[in-house]
C-alpha atoms as a PDB file:
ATOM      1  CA  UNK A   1      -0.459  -9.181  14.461  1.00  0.00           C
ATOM      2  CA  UNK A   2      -2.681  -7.029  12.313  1.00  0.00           C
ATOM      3  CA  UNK A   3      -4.697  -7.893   9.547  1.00  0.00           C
ATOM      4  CA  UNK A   4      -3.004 -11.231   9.668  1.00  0.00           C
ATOM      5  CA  UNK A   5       0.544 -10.080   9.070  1.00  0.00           C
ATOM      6  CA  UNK A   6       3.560 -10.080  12.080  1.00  0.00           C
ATOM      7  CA  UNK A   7       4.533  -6.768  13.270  1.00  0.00           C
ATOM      8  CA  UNK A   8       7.854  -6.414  14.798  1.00  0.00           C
ATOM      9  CA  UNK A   9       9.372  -3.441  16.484  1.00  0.00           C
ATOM     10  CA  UNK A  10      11.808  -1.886  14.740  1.00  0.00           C
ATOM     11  CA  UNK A  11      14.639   1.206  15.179  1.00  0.00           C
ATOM     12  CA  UNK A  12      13.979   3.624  12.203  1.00  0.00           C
ATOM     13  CA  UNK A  13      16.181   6.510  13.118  1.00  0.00           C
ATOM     14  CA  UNK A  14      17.967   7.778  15.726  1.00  0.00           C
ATOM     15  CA  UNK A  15      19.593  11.979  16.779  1.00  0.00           C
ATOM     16  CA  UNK A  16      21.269  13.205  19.322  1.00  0.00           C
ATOM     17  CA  UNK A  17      20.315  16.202  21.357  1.00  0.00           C
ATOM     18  CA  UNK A  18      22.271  18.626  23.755  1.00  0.00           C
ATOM     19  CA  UNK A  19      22.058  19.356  27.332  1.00  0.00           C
ATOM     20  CA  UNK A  20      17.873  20.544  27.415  1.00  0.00           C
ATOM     21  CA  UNK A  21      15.456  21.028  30.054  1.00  0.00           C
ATOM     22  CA  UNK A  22      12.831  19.888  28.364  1.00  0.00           C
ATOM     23  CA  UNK A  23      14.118  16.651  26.025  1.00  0.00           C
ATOM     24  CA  UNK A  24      10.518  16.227  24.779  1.00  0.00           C
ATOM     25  CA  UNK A  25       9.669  19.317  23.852  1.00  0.00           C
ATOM     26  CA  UNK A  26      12.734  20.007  21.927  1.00  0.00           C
ATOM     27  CA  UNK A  27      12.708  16.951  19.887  1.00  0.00           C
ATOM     28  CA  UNK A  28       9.596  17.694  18.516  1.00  0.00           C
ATOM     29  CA  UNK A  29      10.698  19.879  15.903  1.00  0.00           C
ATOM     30  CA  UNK A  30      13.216  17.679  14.277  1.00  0.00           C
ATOM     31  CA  UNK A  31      11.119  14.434  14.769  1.00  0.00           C
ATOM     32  CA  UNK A  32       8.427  16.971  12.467  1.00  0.00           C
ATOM     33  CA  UNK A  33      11.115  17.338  10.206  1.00  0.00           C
ATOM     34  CA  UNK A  34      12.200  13.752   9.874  1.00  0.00           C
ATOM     35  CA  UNK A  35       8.634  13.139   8.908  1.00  0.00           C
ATOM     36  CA  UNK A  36       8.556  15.455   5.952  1.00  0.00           C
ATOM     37  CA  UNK A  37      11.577  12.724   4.531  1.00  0.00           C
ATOM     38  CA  UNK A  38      11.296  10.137   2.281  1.00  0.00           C
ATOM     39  CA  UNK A  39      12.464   7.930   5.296  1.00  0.00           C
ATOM     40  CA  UNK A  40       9.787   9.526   7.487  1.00  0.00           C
ATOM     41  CA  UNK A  41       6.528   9.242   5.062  1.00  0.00           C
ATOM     42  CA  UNK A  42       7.466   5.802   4.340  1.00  0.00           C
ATOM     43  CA  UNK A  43       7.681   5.191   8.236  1.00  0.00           C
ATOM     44  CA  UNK A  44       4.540   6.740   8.629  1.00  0.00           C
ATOM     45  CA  UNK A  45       2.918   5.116   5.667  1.00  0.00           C
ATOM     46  CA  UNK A  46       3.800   1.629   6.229  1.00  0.00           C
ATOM     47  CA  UNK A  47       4.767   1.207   9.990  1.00  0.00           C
ATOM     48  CA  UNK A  48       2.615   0.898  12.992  1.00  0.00           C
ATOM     49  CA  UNK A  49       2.561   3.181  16.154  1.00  0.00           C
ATOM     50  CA  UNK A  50       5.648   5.270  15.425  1.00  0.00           C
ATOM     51  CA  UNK A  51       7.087   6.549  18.956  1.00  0.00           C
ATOM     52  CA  UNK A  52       9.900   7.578  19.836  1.00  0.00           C
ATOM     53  CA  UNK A  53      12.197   7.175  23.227  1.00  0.00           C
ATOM     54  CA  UNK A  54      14.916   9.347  24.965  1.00  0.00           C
ATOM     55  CA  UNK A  55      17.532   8.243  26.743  1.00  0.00           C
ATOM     56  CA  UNK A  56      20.020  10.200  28.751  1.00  0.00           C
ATOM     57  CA  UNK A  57      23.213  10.320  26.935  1.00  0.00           C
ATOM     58  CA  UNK A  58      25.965  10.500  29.567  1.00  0.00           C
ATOM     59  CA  UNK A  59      28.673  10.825  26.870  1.00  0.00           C
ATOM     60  CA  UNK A  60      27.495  14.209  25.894  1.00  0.00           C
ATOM     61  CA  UNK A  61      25.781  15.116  29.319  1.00  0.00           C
ATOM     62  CA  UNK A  62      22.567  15.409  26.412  1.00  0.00           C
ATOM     63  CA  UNK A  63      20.233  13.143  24.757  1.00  0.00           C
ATOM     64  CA  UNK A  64      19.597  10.426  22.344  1.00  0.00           C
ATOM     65  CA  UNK A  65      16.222  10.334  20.724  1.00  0.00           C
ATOM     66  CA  UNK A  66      15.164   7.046  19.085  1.00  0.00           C
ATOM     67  CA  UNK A  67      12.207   6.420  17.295  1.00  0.00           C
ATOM     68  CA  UNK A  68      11.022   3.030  16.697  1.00  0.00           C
ATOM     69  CA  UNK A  69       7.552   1.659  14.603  1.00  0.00           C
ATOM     70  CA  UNK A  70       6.139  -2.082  14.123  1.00  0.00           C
ATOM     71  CA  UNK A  71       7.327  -3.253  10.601  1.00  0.00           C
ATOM     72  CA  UNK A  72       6.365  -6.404   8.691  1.00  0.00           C
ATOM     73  CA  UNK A  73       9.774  -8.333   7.839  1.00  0.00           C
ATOM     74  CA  UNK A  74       8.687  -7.822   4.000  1.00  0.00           C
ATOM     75  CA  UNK A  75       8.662  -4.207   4.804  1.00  0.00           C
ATOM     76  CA  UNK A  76      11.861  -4.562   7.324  1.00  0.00           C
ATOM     77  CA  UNK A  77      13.434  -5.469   3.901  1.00  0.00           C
ATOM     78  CA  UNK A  78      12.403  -2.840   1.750  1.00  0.00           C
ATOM     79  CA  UNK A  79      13.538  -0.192   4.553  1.00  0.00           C
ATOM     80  CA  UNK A  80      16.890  -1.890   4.654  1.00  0.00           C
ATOM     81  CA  UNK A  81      17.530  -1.675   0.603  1.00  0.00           C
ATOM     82  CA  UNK A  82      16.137   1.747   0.743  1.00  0.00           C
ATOM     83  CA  UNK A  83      18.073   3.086   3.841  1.00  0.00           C
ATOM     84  CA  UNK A  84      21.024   1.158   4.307  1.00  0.00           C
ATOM     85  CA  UNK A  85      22.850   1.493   7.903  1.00  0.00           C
ATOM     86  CA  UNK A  86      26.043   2.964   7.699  1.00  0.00           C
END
């Protein structure tokens, strides 16, 4: 909770990154990018603690990078109509 509203964690977006020795330091530059979207600056604007999480990807023998704020449902909503999943 925060300022009396119900935060739940969401999944925003989600890329996919080759075989890299350092998965961290590589994403950085298109989680940067991803920021500078519409999608992004309403993330940042509206959701709480953006992070993001990788995961081996044993598919691809690479990495999927996930990133993932607190939402309001309200909010949830307006992200849905906005973004819709394909």
């Amino acid at each position: 909770m925060h300022n009396d509203e119900v935060y739940t964690r969401r999944h925003v977006h989600q890329f996919n990154m080759g075989d890299v020795e350092d998965p961290e330091l590589y994403a950085a530059g298109p989680i940067y990018e991803w920021q500078l979207t519409d999608m992004g600056k309403w993330v940042m604007k509206h959701g709480l603690d953006p992070t993001f999480h990788t995961h081996v990807n044993p598919m691809t023998y690479g990495y999927v990078i996930n990133i993932t704020a607190h939402i309001t449902d309200r909010r949830w909503t307006e992200f849905l109509l906005r973004w819709p999943a394909p």
